[in-house]
Protein backbone atom coordinates (compact mmCIF):
# COMPACT_ATOMS: atom_id res chain seq x y z
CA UNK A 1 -7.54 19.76 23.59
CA UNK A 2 -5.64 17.84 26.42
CA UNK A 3 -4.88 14.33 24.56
CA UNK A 4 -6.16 10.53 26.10
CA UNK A 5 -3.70 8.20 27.94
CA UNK A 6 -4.56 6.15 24.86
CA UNK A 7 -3.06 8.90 22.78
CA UNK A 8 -0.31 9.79 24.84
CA UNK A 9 0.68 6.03 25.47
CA UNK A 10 0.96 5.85 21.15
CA UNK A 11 2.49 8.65 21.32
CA UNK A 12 4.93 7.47 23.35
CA UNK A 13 5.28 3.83 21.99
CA UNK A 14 5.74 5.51 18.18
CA UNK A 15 8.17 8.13 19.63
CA UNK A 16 10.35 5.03 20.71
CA UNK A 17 9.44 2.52 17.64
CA UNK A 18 12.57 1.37 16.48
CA UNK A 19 11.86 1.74 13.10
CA UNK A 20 10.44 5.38 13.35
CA UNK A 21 14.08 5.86 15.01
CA UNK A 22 15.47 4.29 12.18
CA UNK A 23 13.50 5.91 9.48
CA UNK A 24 14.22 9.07 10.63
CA UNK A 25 17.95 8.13 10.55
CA UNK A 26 17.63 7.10 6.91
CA UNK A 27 15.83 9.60 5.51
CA UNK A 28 12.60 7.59 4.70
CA UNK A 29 8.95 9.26 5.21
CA UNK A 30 7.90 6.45 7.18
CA UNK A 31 8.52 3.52 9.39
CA UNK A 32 6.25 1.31 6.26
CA UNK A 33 9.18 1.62 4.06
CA UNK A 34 10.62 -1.13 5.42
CA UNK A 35 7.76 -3.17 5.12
CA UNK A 36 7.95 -2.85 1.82
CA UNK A 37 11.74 -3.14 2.08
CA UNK A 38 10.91 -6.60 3.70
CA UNK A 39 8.55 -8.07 1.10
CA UNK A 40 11.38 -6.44 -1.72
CA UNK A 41 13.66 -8.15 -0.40
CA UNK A 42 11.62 -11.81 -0.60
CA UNK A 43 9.69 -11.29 -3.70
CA UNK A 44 11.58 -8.85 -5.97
CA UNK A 45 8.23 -7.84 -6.89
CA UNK A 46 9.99 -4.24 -7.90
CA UNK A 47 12.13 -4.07 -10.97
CA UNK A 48 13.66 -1.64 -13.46
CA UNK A 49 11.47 -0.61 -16.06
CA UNK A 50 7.93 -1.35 -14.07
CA UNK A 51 5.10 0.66 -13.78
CA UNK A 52 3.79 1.01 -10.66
CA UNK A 53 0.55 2.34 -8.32
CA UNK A 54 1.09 3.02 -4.98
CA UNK A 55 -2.59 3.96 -3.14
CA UNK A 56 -2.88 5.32 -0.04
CA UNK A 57 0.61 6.58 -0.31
CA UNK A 58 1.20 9.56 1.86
CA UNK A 59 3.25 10.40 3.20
CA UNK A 60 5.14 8.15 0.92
CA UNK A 61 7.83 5.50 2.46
CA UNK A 62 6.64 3.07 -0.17
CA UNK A 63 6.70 5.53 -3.13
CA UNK A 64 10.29 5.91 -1.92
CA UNK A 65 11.21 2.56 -2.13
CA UNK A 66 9.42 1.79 -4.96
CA UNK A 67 10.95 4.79 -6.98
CA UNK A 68 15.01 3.66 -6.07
CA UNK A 69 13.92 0.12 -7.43
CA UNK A 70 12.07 0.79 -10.62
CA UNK A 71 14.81 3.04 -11.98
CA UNK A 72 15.83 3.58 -14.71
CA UNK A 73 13.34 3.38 -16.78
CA UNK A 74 10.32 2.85 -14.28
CA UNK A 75 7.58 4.45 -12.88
CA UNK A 76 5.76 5.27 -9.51
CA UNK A 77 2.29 6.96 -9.50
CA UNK A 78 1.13 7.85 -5.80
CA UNK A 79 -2.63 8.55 -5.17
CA UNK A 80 -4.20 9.88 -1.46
CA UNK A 81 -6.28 11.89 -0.02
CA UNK A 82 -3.76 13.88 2.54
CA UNK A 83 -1.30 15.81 0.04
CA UNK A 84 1.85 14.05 0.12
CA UNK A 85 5.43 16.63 -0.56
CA UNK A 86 7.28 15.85 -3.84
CA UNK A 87 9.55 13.13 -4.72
CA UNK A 88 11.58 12.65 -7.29
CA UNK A 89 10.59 9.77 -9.75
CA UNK A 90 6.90 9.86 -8.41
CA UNK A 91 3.79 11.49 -10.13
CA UNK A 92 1.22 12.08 -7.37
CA UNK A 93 -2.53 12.76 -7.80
CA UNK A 94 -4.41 13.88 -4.48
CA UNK A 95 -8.44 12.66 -4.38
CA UNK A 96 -10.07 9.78 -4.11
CA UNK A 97 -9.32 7.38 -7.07
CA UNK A 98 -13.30 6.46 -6.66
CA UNK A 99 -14.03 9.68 -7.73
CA UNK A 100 -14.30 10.61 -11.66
CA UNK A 101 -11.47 13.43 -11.22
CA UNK A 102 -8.67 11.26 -9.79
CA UNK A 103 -9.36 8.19 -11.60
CA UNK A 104 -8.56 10.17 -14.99
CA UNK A 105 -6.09 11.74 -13.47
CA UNK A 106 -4.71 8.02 -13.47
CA UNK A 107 -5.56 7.32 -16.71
CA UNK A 108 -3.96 10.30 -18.09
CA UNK A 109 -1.29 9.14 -16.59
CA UNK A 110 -1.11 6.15 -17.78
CA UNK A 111 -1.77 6.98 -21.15
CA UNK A 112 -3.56 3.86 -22.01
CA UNK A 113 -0.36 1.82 -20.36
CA UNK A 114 -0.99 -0.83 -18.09
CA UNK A 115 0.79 -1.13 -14.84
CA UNK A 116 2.65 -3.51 -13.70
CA UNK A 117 2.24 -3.13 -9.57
CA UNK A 118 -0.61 -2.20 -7.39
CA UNK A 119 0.30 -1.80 -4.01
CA UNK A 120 -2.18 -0.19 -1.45
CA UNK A 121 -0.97 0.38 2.55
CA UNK A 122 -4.70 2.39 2.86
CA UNK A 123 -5.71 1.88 6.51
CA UNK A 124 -8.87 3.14 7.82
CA UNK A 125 -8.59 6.44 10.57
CA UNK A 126 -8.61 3.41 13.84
CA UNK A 127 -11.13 3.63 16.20
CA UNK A 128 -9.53 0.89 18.20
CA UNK A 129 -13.31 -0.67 17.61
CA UNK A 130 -12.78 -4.30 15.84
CA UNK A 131 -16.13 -4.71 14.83
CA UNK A 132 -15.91 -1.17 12.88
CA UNK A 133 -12.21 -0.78 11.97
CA UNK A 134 -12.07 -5.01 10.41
CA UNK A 135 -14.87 -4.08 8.07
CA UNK A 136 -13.35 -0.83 7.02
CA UNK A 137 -10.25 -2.15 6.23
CA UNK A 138 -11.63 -5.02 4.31
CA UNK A 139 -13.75 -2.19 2.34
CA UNK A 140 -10.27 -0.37 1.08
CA UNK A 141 -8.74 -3.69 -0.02
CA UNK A 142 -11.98 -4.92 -1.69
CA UNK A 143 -11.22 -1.17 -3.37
CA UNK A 144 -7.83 -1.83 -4.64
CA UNK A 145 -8.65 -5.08 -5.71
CA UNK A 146 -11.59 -3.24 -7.88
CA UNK A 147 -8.92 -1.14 -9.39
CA UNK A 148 -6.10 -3.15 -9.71
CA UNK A 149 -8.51 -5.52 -12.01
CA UNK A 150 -9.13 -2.21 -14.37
CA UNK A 151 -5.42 -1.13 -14.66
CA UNK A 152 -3.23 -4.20 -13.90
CA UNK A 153 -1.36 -5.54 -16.93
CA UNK A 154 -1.73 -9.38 -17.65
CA UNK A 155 0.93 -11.27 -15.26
CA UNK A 156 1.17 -8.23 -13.28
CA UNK A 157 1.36 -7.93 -8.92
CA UNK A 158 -0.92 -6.97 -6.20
CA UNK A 159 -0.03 -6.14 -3.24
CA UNK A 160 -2.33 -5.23 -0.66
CA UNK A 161 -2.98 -4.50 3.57
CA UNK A 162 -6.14 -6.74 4.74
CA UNK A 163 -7.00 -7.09 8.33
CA UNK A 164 -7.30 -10.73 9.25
CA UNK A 165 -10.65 -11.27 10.49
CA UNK A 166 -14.60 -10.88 8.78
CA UNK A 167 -13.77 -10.54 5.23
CA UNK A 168 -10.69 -11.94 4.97
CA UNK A 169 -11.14 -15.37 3.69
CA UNK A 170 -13.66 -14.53 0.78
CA UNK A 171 -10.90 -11.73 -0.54
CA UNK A 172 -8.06 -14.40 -0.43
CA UNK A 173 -10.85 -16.90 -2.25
CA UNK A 174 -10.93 -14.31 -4.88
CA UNK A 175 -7.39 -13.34 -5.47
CA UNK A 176 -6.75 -16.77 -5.89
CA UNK A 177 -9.11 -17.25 -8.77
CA UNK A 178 -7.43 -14.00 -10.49
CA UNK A 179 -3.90 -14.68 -10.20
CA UNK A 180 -1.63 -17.57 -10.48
CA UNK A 181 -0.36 -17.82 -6.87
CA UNK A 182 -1.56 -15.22 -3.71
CA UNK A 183 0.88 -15.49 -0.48
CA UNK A 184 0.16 -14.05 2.88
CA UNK A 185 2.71 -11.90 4.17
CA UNK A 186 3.38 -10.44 7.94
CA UNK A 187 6.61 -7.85 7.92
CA UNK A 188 8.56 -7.64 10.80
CA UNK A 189 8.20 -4.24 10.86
CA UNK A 190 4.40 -4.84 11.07
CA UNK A 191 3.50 -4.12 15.07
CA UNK A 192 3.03 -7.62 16.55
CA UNK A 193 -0.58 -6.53 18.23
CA UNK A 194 -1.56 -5.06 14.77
CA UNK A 195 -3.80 -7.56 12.76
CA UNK A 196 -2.67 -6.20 9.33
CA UNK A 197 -1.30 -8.94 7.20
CA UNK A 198 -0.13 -8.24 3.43
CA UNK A 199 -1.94 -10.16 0.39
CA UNK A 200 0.79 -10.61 -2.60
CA UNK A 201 -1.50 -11.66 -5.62
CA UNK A 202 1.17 -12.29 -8.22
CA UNK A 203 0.69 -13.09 -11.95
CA UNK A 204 -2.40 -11.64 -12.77
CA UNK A 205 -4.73 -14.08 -15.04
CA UNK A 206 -5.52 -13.00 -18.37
């Protein structure tokens, strides 16, 4: 099938990303790793020793991050849809964690632990539509806030991709009645056209 302009033009724009350049010149999955790298680097939100979730993590720039930081001693579970190729210091489960399957996947995981970090990069597929790929995006973050309040230990992080528009205000209303402080966070490796912001929910209320 003969691709779009659209297509070709993203092709092309990725293709010369700087940070796709530079991922691929660091050996990182994806140009999100330094997203994560960015918000590390503020928040320290990864540590040695913590548990963490990573959704939506193929094909796994965060889970590579995340994994360097938490050792020793830590943990990284991944969790998508797409399969996503081994790493080491990662456990990944493939499925959707709405699904009975996955989910005790996770908890068998867990083994009745708690986590210390939820962190979801889940997009929805774009249709370049606002008024169908806003509400979409708000859906998966409304999702990992739903799990994140089953599996998150008391004090623990969230970290989450929103999409600032319809949505967007009620989510931040919540997270700030669930944890002690919520900051709104905009990586430099985020595209500037791109509407995603991060949501860092830390100190989760008992």
């Amino acid at each position: 099938m003969a691709r779009t302009p659209s297509s070709r033009r993203w092709l092309r724009e990725h293709h010369e990303d700087p940070y796709v350049q530079r991922a691929r010149r660091e050996g990182f999955r994806s140009r999100a790793a330094y997203k994560l790298q960015e918000i590390q680097a503020r928040e320290r939100i990864l540590r040695p020793g913590r548990v963490v979730v990573d959704l939506g993590a193929a094909p796994g720039g965060w889970s590579q991050v995340a994994a360097a930081a938490v050792a020793p001693g830590g943990r990284v579970i991944a969790l998508d849809l797409l399969e996503m190729a081994p790493l080491p210091g990662v456990d990944f489960i493939r499925g959707d964690f709405r699904e009975p399957g996955p989910l005790e996947a996770l908890r068998g995981c867990l083994a009745g632990r708690c986590v210390d970090l939820v962190m979801s990069d889940m997009a929805p597929n774009i249709t370049g539509m606002r008024s169908v790929d806003q509400p979409r995006g708000a859906y998966l973050a409304e999702l990992a806030v739903d799990l994140a309040d089953e599996i998150l230990c008391p004090g623990g992080d969230l970290l989450v991709k929103v999409f600032q528009g319809a949505g967007f205000d009620p989510l931040l209303k919540a997270l700030r009645a669930g944890f002690e402080r919520v900051a709104v966070r905009k990586p430099k490796a985020s595209r500037a056209r791109s509407a995603e912001v991060y949501l860092l929910a830390r100190g989760r209320k008992v």
